[in-house]
C-alpha atoms as a PDB file:
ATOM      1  CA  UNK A   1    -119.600 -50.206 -23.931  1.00  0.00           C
ATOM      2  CA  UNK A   2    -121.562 -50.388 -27.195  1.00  0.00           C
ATOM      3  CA  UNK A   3    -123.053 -53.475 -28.267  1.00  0.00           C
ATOM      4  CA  UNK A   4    -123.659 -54.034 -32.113  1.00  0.00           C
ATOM      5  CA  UNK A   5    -124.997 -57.319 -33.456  1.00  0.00           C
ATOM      6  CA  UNK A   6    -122.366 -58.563 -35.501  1.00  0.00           C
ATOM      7  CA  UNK A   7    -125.008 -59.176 -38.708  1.00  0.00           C
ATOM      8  CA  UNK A   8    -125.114 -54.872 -38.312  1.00  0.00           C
ATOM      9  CA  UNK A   9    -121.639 -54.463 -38.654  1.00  0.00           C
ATOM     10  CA  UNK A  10    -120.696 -56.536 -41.387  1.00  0.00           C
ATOM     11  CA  UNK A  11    -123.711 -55.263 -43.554  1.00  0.00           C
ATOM     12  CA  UNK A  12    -122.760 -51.591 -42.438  1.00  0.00           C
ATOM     13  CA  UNK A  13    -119.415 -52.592 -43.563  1.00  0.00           C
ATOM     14  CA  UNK A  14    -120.131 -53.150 -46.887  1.00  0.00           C
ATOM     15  CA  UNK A  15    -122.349 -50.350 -47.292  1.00  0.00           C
ATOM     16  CA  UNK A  16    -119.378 -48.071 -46.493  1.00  0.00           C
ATOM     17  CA  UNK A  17    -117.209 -50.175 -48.737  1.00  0.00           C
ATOM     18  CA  UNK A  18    -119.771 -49.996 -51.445  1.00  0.00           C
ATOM     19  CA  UNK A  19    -120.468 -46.059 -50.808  1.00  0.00           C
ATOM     20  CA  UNK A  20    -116.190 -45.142 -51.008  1.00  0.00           C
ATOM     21  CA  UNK A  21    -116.277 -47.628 -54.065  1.00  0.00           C
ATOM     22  CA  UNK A  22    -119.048 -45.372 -55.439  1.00  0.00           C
ATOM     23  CA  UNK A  23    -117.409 -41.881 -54.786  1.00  0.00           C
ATOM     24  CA  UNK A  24    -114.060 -43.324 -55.895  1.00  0.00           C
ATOM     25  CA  UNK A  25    -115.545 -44.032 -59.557  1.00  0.00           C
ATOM     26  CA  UNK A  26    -116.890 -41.047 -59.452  1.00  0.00           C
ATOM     27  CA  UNK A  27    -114.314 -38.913 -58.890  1.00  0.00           C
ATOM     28  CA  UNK A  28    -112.344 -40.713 -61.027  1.00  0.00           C
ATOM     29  CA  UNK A  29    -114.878 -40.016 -63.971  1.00  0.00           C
ATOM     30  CA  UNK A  30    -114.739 -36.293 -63.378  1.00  0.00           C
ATOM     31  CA  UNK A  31    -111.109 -36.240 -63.137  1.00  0.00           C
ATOM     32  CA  UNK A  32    -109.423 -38.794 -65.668  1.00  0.00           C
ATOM     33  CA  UNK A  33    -105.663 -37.765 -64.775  1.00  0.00           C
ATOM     34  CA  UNK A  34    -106.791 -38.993 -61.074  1.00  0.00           C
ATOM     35  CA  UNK A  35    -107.642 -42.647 -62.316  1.00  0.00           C
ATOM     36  CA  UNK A  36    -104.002 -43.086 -64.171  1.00  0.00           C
ATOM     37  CA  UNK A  37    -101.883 -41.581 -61.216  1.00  0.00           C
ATOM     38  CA  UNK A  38    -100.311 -43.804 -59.085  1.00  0.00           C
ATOM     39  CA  UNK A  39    -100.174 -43.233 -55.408  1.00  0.00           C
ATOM     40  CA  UNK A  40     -98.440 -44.886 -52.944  1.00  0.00           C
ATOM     41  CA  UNK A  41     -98.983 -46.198 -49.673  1.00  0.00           C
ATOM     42  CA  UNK A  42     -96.698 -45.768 -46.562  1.00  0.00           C
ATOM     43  CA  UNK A  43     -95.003 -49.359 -46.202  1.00  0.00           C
ATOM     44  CA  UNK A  44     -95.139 -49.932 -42.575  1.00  0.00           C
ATOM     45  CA  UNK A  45     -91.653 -50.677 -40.757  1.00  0.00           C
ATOM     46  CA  UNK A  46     -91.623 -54.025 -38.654  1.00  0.00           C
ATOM     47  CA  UNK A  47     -91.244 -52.651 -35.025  1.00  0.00           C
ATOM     48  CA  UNK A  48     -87.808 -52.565 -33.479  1.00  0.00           C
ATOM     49  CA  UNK A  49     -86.485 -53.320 -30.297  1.00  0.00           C
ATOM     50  CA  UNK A  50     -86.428 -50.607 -27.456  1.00  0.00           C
ATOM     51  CA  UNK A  51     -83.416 -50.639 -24.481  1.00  0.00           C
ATOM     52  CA  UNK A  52     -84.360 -49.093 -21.083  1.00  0.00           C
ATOM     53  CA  UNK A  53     -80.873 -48.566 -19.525  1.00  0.00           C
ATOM     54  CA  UNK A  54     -81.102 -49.843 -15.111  1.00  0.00           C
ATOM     55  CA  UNK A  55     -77.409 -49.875 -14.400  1.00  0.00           C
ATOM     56  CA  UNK A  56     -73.598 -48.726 -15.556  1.00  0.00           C
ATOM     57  CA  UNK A  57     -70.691 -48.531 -13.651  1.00  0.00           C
ATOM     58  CA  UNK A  58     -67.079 -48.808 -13.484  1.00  0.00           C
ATOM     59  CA  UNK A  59     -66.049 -52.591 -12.306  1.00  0.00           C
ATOM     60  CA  UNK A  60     -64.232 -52.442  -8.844  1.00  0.00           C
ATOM     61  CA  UNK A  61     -60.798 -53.695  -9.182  1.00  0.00           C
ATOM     62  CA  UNK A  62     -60.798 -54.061 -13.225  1.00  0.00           C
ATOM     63  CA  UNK A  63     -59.239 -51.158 -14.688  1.00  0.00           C
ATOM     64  CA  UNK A  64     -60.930 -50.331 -17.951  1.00  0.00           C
ATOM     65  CA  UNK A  65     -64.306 -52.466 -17.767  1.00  0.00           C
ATOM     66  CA  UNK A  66     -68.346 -51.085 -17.485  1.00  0.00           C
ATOM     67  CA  UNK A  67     -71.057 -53.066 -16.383  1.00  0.00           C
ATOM     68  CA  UNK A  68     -73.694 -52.071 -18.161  1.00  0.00           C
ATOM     69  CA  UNK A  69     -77.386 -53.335 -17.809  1.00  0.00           C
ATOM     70  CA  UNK A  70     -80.621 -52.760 -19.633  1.00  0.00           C
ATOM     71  CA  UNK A  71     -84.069 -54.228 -19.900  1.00  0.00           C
ATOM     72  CA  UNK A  72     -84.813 -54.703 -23.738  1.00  0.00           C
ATOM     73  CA  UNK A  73     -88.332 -55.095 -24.730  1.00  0.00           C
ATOM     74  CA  UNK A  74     -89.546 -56.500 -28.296  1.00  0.00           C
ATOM     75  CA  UNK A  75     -92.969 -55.887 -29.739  1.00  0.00           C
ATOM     76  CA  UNK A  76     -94.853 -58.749 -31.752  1.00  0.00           C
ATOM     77  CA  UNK A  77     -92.775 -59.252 -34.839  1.00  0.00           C
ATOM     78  CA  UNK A  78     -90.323 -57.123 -33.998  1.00  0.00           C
ATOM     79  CA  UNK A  79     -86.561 -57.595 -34.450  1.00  0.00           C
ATOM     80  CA  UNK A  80     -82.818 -56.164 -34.187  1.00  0.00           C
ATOM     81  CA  UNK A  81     -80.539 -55.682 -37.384  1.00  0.00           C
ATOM     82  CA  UNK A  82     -77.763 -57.559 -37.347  1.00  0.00           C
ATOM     83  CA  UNK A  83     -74.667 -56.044 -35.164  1.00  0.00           C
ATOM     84  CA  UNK A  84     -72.052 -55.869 -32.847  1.00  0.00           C
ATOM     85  CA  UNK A  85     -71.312 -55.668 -29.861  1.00  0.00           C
ATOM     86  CA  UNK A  86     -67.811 -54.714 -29.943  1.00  0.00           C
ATOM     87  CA  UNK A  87     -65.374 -56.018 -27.419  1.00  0.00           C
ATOM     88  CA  UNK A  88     -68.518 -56.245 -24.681  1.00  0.00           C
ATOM     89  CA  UNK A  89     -68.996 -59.767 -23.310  1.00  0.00           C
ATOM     90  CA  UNK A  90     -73.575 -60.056 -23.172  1.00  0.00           C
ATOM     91  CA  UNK A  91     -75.170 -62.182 -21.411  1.00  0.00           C
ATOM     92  CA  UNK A  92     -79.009 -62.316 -22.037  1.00  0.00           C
ATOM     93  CA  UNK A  93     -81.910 -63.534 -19.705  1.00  0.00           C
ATOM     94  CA  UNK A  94     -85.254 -63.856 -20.957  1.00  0.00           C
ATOM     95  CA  UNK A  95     -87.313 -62.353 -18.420  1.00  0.00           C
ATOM     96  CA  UNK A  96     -91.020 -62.388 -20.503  1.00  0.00           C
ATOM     97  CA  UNK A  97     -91.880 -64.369 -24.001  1.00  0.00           C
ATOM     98  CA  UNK A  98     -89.768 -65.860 -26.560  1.00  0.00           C
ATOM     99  CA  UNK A  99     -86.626 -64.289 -28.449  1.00  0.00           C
ATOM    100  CA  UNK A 100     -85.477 -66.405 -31.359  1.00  0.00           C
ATOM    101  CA  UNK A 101     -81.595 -65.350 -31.369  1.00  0.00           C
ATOM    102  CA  UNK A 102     -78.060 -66.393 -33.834  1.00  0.00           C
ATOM    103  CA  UNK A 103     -74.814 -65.449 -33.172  1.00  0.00           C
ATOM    104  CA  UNK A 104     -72.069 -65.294 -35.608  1.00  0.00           C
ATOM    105  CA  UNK A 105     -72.552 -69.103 -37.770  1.00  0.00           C
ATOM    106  CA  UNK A 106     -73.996 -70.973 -34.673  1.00  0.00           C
ATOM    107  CA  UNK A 107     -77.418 -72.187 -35.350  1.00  0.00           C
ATOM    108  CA  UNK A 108     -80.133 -70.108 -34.297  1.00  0.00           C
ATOM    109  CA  UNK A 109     -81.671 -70.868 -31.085  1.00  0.00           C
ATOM    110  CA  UNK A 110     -85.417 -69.626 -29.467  1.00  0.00           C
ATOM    111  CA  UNK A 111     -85.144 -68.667 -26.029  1.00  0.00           C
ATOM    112  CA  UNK A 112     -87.979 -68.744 -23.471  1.00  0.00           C
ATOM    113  CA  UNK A 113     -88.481 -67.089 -20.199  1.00  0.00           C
ATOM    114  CA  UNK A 114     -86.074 -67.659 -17.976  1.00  0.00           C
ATOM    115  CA  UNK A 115     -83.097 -68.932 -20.346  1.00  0.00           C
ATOM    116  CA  UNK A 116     -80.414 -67.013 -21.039  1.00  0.00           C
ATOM    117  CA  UNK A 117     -77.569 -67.010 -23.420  1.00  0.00           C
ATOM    118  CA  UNK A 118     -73.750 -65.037 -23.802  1.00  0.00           C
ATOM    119  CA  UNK A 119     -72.171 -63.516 -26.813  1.00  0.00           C
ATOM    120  CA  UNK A 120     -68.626 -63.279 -26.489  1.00  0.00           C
ATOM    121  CA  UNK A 121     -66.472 -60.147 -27.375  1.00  0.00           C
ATOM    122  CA  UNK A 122     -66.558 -59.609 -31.315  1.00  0.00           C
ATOM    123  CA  UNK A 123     -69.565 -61.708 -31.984  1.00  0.00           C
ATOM    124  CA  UNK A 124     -71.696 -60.787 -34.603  1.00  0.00           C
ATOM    125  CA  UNK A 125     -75.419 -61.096 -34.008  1.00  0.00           C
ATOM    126  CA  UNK A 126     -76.760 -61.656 -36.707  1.00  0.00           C
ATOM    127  CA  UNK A 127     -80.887 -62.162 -36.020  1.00  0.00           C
ATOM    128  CA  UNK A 128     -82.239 -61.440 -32.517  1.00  0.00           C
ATOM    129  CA  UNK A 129     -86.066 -61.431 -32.860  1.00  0.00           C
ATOM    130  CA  UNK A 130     -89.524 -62.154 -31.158  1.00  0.00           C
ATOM    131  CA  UNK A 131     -91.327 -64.333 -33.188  1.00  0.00           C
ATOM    132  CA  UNK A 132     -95.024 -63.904 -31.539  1.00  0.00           C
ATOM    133  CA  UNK A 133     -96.890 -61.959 -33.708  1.00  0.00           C
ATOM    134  CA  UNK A 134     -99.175 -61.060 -30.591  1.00  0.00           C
ATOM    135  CA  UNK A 135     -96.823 -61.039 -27.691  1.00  0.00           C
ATOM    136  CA  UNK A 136     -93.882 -58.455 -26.469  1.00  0.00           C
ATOM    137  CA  UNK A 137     -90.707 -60.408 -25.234  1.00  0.00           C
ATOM    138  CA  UNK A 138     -88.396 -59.320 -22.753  1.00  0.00           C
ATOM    139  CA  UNK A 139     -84.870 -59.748 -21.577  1.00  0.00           C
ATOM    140  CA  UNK A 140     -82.308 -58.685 -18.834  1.00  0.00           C
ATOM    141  CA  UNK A 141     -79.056 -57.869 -20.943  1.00  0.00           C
ATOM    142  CA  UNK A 142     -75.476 -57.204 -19.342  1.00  0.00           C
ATOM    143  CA  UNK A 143     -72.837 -56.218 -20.753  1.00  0.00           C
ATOM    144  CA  UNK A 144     -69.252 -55.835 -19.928  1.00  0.00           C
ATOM    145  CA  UNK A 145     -67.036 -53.512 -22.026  1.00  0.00           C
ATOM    146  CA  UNK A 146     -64.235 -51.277 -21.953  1.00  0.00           C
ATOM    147  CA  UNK A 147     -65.547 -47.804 -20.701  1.00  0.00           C
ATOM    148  CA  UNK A 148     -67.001 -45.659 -23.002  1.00  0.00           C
ATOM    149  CA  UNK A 149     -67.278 -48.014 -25.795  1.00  0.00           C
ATOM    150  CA  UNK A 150     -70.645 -48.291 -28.155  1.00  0.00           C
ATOM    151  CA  UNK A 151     -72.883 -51.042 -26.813  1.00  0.00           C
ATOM    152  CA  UNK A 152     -74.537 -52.012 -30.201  1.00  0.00           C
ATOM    153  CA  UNK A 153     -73.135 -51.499 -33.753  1.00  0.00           C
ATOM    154  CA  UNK A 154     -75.377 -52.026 -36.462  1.00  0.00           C
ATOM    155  CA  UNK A 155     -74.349 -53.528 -39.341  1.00  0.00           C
ATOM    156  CA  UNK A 156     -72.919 -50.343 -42.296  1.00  0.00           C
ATOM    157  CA  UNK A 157     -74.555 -52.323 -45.024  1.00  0.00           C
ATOM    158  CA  UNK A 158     -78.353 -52.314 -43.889  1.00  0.00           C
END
């Protein structure tokens, strides 16, 4: 590992800051057109949620139902749209962090490892996100749905 004394990095750093600031105005003095056009900068998406899919199979002795579960993992900052979940009943275990979740007009409610919640059939869920901006959050989700139906409907007008 290489060790810089943090007085040489900051003073480097505004060397190179000074140096682009330098070869900016220049260029910019060659090329007028260059100093009036606007450019834009990618605008960074917040980071979503990803679902790891563990189990799904028919339910013995009740014609017409999955179980379905899935590990769903949550950057920092990240968050779901708002959606449905059709006519699956969820049930939600937070197995790492803290997931601040509302469903339908219920007030919102942060969940920390080892609570769980349920969303019944229809419910629309309406924030689901991890509030840390420097740790991932976890959960155990199940659901329980009519086979071959959509797990997760986002909402059309996103």
């Amino acid at each position: 590992m290489k060790y810089t004394r943090p007085g040489l990095r900051i003073a480097g750093g505004v060397l190179a800051v000074a140096a682009v600031t330098g070869v900016t105005a220049c260029a910019a003095a060659d090329h007028p057109a260059s100093a009036t056009t606007p450019t834009t900068a990618p605008v960074a998406q917040p980071p979503a949620e990803t679902l790891k899919p563990l189990l799904q199979q028919a339910l013995p002795g009740v014609q017409g139902k999955t179980f379905t579960s899935a590990i769903v993992t949550f950057p920092p900052g990240a968050h779901a749209a708002p959606h449905r979940h059709g006519s699956a009943f969820v049930y939600a275990y937070v197995l790492e962090g803290t997931v601040r979740s509302q469903v339908d007009d219920k007030p919102a409610g942060t969940f920390r490892t080892g609570e769980n919640w349920t969303e019944q059939p229809g419910a629309h869920h309406v924030l689901t996100e991890n509030p840390s901006g420097t740790e991932q959050a976890r959960l155990l989700v199940v659901f329980v749905a009519d086979n071959g139906a959509e797990l997760k409907v986002d909402d059309a007008h996103q």
